[in-house]
PDB file of N, CA and C in Angstrom:
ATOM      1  N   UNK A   1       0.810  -1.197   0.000  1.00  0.00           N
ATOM      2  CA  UNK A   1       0.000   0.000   0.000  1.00  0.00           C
ATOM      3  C   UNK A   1       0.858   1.268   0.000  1.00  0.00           C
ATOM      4  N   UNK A   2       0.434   2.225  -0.324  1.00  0.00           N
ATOM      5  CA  UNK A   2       0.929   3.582  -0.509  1.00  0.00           C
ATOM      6  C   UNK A   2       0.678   4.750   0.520  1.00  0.00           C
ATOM      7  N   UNK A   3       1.878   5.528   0.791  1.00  0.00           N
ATOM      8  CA  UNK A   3       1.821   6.225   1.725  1.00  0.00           C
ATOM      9  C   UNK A   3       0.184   6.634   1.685  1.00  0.00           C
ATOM     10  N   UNK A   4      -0.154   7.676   0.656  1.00  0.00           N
ATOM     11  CA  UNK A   4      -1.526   8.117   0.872  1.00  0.00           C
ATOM     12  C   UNK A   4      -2.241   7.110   1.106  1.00  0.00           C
ATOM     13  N   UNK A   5      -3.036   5.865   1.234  1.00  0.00           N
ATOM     14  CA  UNK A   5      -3.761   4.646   1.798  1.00  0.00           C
ATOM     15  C   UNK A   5      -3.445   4.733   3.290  1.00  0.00           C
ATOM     16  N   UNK A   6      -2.253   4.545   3.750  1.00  0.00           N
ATOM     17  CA  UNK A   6      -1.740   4.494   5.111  1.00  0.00           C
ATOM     18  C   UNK A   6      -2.162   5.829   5.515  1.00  0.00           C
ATOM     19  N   UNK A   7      -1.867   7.535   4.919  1.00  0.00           N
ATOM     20  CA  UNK A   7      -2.133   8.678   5.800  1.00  0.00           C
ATOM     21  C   UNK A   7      -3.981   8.364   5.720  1.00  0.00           C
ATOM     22  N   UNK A   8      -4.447   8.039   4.961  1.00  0.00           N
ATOM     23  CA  UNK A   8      -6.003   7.698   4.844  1.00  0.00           C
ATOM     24  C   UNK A   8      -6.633   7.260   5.960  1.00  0.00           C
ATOM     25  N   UNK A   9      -5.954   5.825   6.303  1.00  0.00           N
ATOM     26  CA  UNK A   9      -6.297   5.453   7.094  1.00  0.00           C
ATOM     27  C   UNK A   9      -6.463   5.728   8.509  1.00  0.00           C
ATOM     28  N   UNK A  10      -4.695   6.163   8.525  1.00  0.00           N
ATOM     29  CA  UNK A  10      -4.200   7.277  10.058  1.00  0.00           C
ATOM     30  C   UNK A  10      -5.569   8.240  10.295  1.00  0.00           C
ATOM     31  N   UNK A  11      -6.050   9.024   9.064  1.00  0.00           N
ATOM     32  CA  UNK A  11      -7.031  10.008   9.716  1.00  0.00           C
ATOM     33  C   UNK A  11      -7.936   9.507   9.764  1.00  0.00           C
ATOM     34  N   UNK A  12      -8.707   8.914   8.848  1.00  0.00           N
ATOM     35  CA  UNK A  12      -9.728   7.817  10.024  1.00  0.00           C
ATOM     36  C   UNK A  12      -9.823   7.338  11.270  1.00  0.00           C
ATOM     37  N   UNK A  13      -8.695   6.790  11.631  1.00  0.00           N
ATOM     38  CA  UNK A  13      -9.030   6.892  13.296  1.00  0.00           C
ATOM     39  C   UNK A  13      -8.561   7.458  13.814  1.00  0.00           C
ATOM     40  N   UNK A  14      -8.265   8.771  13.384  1.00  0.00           N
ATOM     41  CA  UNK A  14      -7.655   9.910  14.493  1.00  0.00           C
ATOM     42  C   UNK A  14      -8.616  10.806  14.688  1.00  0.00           C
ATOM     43  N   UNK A  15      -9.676  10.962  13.298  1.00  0.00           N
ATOM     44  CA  UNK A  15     -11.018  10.935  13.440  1.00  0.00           C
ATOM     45  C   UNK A  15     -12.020  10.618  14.320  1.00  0.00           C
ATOM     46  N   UNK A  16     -11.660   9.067  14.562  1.00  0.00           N
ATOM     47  CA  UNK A  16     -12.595   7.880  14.916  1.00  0.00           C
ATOM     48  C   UNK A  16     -12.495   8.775  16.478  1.00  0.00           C
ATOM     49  N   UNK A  17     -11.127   8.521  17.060  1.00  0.00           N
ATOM     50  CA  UNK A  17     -10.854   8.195  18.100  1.00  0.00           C
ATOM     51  C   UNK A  17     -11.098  10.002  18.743  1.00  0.00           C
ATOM     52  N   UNK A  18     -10.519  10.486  18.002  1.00  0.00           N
ATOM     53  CA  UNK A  18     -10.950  12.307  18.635  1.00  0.00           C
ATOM     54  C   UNK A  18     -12.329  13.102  18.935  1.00  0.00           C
ATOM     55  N   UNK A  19     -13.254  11.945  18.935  1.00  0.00           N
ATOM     56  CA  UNK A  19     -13.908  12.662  18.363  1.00  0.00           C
ATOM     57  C   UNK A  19     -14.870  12.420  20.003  1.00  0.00           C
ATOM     58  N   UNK A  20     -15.576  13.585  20.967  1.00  0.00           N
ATOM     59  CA  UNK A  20     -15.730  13.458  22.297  1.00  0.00           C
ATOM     60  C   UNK A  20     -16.883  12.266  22.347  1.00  0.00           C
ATOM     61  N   UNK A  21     -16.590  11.384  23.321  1.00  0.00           N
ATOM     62  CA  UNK A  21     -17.344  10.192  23.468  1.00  0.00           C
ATOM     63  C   UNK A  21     -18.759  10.632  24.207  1.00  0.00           C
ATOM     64  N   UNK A  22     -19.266  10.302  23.909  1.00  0.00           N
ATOM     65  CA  UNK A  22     -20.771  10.266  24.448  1.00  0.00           C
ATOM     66  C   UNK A  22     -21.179   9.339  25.576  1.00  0.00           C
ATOM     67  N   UNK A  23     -21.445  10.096  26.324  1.00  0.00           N
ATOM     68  CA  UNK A  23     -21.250   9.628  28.004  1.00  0.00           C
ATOM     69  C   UNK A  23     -22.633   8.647  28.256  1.00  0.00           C
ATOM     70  N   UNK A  24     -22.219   7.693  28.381  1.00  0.00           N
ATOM     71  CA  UNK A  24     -23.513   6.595  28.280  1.00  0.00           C
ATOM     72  C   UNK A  24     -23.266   6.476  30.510  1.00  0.00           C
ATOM     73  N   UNK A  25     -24.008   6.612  31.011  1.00  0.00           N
ATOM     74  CA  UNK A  25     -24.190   6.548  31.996  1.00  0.00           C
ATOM     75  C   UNK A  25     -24.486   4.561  32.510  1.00  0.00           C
ATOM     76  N   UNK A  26     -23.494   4.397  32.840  1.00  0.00           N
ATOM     77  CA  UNK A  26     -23.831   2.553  32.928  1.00  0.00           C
ATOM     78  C   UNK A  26     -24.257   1.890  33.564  1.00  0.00           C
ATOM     79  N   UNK A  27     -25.152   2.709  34.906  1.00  0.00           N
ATOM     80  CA  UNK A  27     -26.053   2.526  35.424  1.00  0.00           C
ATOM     81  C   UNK A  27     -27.463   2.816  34.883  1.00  0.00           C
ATOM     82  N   UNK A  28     -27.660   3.441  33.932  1.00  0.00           N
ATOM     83  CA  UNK A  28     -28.734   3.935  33.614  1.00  0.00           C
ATOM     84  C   UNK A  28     -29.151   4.879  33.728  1.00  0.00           C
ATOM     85  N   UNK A  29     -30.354   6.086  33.544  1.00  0.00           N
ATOM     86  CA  UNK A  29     -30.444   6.909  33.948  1.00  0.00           C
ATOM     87  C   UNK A  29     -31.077   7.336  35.400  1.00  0.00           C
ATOM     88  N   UNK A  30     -30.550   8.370  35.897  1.00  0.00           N
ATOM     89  CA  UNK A  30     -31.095   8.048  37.145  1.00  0.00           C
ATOM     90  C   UNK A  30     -32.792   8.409  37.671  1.00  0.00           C
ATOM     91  N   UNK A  31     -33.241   7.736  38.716  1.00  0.00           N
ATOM     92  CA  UNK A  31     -34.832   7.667  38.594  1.00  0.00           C
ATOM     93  C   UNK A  31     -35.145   9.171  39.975  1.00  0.00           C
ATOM     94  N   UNK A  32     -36.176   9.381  39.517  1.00  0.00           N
ATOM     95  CA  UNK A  32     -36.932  10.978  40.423  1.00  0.00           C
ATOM     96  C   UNK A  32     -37.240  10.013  40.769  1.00  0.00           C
ATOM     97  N   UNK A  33     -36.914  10.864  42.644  1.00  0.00           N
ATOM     98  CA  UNK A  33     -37.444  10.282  43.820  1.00  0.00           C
ATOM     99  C   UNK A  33     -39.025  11.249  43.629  1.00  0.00           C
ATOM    100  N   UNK A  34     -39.733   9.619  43.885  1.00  0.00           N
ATOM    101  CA  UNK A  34     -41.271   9.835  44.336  1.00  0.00           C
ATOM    102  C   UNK A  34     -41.359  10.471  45.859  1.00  0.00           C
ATOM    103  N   UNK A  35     -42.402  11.325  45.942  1.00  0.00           N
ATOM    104  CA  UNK A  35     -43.191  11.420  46.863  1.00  0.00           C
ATOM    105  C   UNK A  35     -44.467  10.760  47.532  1.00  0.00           C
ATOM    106  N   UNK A  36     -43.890  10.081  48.364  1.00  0.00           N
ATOM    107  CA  UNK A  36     -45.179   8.823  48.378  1.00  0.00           C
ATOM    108  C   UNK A  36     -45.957   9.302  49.665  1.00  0.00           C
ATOM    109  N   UNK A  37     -47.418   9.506  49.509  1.00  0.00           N
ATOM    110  CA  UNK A  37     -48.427   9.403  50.321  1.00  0.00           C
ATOM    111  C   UNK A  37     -47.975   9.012  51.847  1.00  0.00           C
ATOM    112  N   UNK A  38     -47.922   9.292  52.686  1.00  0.00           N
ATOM    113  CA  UNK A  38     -47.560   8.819  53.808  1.00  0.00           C
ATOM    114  C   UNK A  38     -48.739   8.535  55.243  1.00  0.00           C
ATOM    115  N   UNK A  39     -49.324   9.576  54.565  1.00  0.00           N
ATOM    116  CA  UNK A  39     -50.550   9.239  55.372  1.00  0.00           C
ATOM    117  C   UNK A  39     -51.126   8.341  56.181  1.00  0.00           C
ATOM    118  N   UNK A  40     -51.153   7.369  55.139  1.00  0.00           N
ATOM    119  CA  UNK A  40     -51.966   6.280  55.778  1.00  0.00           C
ATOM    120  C   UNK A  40     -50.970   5.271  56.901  1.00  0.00           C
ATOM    121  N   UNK A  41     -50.243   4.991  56.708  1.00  0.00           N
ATOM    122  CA  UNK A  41     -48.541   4.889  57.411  1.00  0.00           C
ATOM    123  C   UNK A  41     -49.044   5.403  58.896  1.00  0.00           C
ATOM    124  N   UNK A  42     -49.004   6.839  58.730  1.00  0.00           N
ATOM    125  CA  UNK A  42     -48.754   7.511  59.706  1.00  0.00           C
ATOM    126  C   UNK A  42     -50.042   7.486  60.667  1.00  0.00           C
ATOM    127  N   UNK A  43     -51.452   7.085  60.226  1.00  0.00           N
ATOM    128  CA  UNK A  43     -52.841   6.873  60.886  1.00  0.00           C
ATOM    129  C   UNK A  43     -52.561   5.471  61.557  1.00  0.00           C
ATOM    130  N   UNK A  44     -51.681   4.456  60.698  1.00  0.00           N
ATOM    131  CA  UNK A  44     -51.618   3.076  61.373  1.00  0.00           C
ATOM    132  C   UNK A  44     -50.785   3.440  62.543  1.00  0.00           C
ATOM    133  N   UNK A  45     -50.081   3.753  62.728  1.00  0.00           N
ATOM    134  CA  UNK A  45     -48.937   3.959  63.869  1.00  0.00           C
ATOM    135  C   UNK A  45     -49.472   4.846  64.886  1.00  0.00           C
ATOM    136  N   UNK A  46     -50.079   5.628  64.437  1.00  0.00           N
ATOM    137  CA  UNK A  46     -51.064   6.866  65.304  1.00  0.00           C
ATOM    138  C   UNK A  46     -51.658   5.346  66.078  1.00  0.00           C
ATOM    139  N   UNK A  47     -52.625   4.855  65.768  1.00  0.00           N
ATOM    140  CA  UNK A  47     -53.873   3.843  66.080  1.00  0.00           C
ATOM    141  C   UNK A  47     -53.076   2.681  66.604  1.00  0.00           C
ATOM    142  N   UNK A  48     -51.743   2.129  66.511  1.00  0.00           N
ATOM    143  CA  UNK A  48     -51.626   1.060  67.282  1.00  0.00           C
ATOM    144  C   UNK A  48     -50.490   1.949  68.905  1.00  0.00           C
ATOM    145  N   UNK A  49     -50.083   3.069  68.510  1.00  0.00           N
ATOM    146  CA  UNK A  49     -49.621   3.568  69.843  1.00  0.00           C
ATOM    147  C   UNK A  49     -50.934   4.005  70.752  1.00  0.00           C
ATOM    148  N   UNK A  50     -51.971   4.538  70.357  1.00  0.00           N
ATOM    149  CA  UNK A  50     -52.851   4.803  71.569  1.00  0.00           C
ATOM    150  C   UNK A  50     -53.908   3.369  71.647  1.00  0.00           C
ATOM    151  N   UNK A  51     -53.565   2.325  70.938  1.00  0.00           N
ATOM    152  CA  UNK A  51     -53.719   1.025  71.843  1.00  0.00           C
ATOM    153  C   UNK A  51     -53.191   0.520  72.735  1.00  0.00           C
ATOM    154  N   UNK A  52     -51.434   0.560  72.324  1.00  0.00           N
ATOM    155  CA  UNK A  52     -50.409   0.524  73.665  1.00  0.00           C
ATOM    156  C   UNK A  52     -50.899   1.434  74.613  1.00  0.00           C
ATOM    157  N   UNK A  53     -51.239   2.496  74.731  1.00  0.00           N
ATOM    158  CA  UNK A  53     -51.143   3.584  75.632  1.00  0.00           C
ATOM    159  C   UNK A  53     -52.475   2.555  76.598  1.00  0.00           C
ATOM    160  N   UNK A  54     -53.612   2.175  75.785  1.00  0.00           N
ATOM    161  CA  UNK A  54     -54.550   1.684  76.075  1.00  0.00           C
ATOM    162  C   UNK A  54     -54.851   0.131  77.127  1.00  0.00           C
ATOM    163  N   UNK A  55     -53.730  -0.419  76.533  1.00  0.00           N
ATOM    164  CA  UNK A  55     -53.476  -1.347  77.222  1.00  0.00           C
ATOM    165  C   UNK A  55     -52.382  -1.339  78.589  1.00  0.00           C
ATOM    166  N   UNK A  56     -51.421  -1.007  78.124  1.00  0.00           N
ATOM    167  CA  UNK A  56     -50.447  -0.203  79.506  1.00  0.00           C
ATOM    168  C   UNK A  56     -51.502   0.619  80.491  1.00  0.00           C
ATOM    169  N   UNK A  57     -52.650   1.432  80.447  1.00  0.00           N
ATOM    170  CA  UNK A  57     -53.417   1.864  81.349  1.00  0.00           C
ATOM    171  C   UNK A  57     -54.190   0.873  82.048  1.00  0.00           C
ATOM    172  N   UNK A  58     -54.534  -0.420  80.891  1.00  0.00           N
ATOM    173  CA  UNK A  58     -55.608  -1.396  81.417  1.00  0.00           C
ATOM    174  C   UNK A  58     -54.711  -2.036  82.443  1.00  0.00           C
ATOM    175  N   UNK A  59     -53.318  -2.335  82.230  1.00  0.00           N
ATOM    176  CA  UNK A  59     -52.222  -2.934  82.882  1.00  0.00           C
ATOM    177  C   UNK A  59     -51.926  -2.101  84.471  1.00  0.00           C
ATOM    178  N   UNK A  60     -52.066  -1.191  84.204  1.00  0.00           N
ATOM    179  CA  UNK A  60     -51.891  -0.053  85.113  1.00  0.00           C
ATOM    180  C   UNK A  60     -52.930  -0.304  86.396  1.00  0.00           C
ATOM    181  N   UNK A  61     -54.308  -0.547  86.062  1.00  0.00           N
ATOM    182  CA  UNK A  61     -55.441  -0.438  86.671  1.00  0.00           C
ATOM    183  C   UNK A  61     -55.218  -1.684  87.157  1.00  0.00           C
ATOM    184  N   UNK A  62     -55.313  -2.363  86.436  1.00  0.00           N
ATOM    185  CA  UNK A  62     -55.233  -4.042  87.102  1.00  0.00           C
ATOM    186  C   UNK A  62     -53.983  -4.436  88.372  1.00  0.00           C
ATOM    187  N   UNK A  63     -52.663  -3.941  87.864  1.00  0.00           N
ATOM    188  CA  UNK A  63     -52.126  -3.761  88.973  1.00  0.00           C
ATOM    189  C   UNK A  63     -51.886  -3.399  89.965  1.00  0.00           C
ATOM    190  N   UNK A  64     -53.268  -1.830  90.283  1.00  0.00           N
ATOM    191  CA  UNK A  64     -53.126  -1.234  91.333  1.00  0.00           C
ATOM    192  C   UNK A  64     -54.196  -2.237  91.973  1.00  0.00           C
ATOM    193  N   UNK A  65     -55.404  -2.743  91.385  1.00  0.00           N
ATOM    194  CA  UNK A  65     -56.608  -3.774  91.728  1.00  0.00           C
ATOM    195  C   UNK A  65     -55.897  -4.670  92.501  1.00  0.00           C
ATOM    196  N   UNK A  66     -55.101  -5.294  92.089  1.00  0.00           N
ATOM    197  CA  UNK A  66     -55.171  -6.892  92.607  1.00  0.00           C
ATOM    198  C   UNK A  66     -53.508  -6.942  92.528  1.00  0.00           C
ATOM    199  N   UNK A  67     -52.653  -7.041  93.074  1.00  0.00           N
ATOM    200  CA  UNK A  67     -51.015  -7.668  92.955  1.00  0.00           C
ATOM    201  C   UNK A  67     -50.981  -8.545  93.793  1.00  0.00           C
ATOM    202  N   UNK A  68     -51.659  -9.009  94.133  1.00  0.00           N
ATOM    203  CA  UNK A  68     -51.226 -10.067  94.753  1.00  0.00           C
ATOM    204  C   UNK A  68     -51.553 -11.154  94.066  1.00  0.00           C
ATOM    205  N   UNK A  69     -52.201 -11.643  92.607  1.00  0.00           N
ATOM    206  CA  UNK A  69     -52.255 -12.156  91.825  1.00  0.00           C
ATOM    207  C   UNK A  69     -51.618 -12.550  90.739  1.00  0.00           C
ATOM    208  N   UNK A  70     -50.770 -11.137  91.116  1.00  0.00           N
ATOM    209  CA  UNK A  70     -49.088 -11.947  90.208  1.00  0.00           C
ATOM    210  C   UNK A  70     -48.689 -12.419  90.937  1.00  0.00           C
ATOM    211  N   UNK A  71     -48.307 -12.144  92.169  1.00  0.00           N
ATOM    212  CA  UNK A  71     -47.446 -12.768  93.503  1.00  0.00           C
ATOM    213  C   UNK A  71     -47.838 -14.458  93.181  1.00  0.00           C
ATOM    214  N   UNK A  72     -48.700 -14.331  93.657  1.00  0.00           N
ATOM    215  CA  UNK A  72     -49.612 -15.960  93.886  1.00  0.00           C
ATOM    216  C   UNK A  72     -49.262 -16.699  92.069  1.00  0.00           C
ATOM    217  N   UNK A  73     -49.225 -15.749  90.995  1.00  0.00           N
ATOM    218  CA  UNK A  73     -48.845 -16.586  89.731  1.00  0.00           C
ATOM    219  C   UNK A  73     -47.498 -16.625  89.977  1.00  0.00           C
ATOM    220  N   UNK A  74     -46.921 -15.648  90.135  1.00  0.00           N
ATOM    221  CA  UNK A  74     -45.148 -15.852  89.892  1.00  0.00           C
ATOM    222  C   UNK A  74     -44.300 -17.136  90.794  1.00  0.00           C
ATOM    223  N   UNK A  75     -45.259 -17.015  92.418  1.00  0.00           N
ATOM    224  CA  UNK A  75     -44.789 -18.426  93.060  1.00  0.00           C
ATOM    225  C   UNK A  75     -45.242 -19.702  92.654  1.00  0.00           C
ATOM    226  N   UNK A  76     -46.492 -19.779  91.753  1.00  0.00           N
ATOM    227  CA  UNK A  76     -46.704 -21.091  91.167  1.00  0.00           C
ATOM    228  C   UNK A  76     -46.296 -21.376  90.302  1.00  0.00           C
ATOM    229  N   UNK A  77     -45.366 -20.534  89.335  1.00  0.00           N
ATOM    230  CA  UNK A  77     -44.674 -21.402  88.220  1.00  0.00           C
ATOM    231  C   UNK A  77     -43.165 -21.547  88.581  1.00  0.00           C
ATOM    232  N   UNK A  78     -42.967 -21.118  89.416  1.00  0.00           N
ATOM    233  CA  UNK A  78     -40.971 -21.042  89.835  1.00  0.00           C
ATOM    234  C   UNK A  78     -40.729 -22.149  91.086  1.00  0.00           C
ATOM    235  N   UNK A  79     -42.221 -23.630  91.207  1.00  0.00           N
ATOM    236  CA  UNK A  79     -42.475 -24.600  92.096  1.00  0.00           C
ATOM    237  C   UNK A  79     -41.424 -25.254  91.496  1.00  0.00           C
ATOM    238  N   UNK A  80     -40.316 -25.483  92.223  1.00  0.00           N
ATOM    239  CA  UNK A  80     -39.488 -27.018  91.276  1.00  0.00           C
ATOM    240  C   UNK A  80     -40.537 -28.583  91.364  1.00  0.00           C
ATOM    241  N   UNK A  81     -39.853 -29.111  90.764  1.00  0.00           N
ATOM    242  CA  UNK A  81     -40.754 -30.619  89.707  1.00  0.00           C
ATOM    243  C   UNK A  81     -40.234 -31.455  90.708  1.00  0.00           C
ATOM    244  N   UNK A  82     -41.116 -32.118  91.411  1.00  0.00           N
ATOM    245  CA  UNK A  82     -40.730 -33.198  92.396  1.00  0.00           C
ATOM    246  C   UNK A  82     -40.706 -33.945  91.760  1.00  0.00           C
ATOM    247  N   UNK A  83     -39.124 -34.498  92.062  1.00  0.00           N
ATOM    248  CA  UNK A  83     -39.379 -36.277  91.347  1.00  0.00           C
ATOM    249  C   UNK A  83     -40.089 -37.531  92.500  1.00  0.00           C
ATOM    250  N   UNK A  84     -39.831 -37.094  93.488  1.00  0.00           N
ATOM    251  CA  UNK A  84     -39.958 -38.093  94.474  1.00  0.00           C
ATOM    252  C   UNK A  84     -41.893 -38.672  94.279  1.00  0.00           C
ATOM    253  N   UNK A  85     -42.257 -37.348  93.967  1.00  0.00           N
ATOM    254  CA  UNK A  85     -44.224 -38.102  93.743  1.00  0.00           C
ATOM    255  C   UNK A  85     -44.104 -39.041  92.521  1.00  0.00           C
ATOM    256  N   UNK A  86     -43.458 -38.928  91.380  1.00  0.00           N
ATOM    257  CA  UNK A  86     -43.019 -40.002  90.110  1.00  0.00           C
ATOM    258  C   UNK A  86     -42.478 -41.130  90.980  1.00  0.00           C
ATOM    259  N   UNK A  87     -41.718 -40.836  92.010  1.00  0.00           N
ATOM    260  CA  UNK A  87     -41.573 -42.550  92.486  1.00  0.00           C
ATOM    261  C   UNK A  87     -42.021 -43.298  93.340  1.00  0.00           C
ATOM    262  N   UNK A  88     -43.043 -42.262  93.684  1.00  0.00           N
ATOM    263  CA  UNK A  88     -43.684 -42.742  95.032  1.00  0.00           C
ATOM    264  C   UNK A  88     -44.639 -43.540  94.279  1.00  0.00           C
ATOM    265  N   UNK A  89     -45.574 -42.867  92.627  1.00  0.00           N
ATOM    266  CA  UNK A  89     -46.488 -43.610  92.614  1.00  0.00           C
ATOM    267  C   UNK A  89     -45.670 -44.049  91.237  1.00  0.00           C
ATOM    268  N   UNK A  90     -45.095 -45.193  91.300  1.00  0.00           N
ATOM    269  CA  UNK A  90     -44.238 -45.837  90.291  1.00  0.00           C
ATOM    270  C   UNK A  90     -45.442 -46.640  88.940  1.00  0.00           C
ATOM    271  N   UNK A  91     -45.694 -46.307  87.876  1.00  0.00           N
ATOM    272  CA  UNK A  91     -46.554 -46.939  87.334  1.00  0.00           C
ATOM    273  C   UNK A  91     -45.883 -48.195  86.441  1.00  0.00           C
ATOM    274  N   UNK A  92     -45.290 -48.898  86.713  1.00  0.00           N
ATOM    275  CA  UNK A  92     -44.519 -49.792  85.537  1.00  0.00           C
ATOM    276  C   UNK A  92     -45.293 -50.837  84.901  1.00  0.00           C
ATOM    277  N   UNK A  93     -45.563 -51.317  83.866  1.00  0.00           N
ATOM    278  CA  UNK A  93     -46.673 -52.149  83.493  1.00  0.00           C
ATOM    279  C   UNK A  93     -45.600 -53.566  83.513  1.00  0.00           C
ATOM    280  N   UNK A  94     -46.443 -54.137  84.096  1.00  0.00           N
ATOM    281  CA  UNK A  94     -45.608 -54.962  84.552  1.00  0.00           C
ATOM    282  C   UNK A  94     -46.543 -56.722  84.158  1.00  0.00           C
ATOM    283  N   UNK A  95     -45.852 -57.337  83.142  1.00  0.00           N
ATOM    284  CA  UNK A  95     -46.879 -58.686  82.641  1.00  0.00           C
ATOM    285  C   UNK A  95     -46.914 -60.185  83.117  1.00  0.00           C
ATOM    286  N   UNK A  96     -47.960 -60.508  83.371  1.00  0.00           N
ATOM    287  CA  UNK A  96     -48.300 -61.817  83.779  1.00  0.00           C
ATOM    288  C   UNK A  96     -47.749 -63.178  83.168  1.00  0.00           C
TER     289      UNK A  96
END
């Protein structure tokens, strides 16, 4: 080939290559933040805190009523497990 073919070519991709690239973003483009309704969000959370509030008062009342009804529950479940009544009444099936 001949010089002019070769300078031909040279400016073709000096062309190619000079020429400002076009910025492709490679994430994509980026997305508008929505404004989302919040409302209803904010009525659920409203409505289950003044149930807590509701129940913590019912809790409230009941404990000034009666404590001695936890007392009397809290000592009946912290009874340790006698083994000795399991051996007193020994059930073994025992064959003829």
């Amino acid at each position: 080939p001949t010089d002019a073919v070769f300078h031909k070519r040279i400016q073709e991709l000096v062309t190619k290559y000079k020429q400002p690239k076009q910025k492709a973003n490679p994430r994509g483009p980026k997305k508008k933040l929505i404004r989302h309704d919040t409302t209803p969000v904010q009525q659920f959370f409203a409505l289950v805190q003044t149930r807590l509030d509701m129940l913590a008062a019912a809790e409230g009342s009941n404990s000034l009523a009666s404590p001695t009804t936890k007392e009397k529950q809290a000592s009946e479940s912290r009874k340790p497990f006698n083994w000795a009544v399991i051996d007193s009444t020994d059930s073994t099936v025992r064959y003829p």
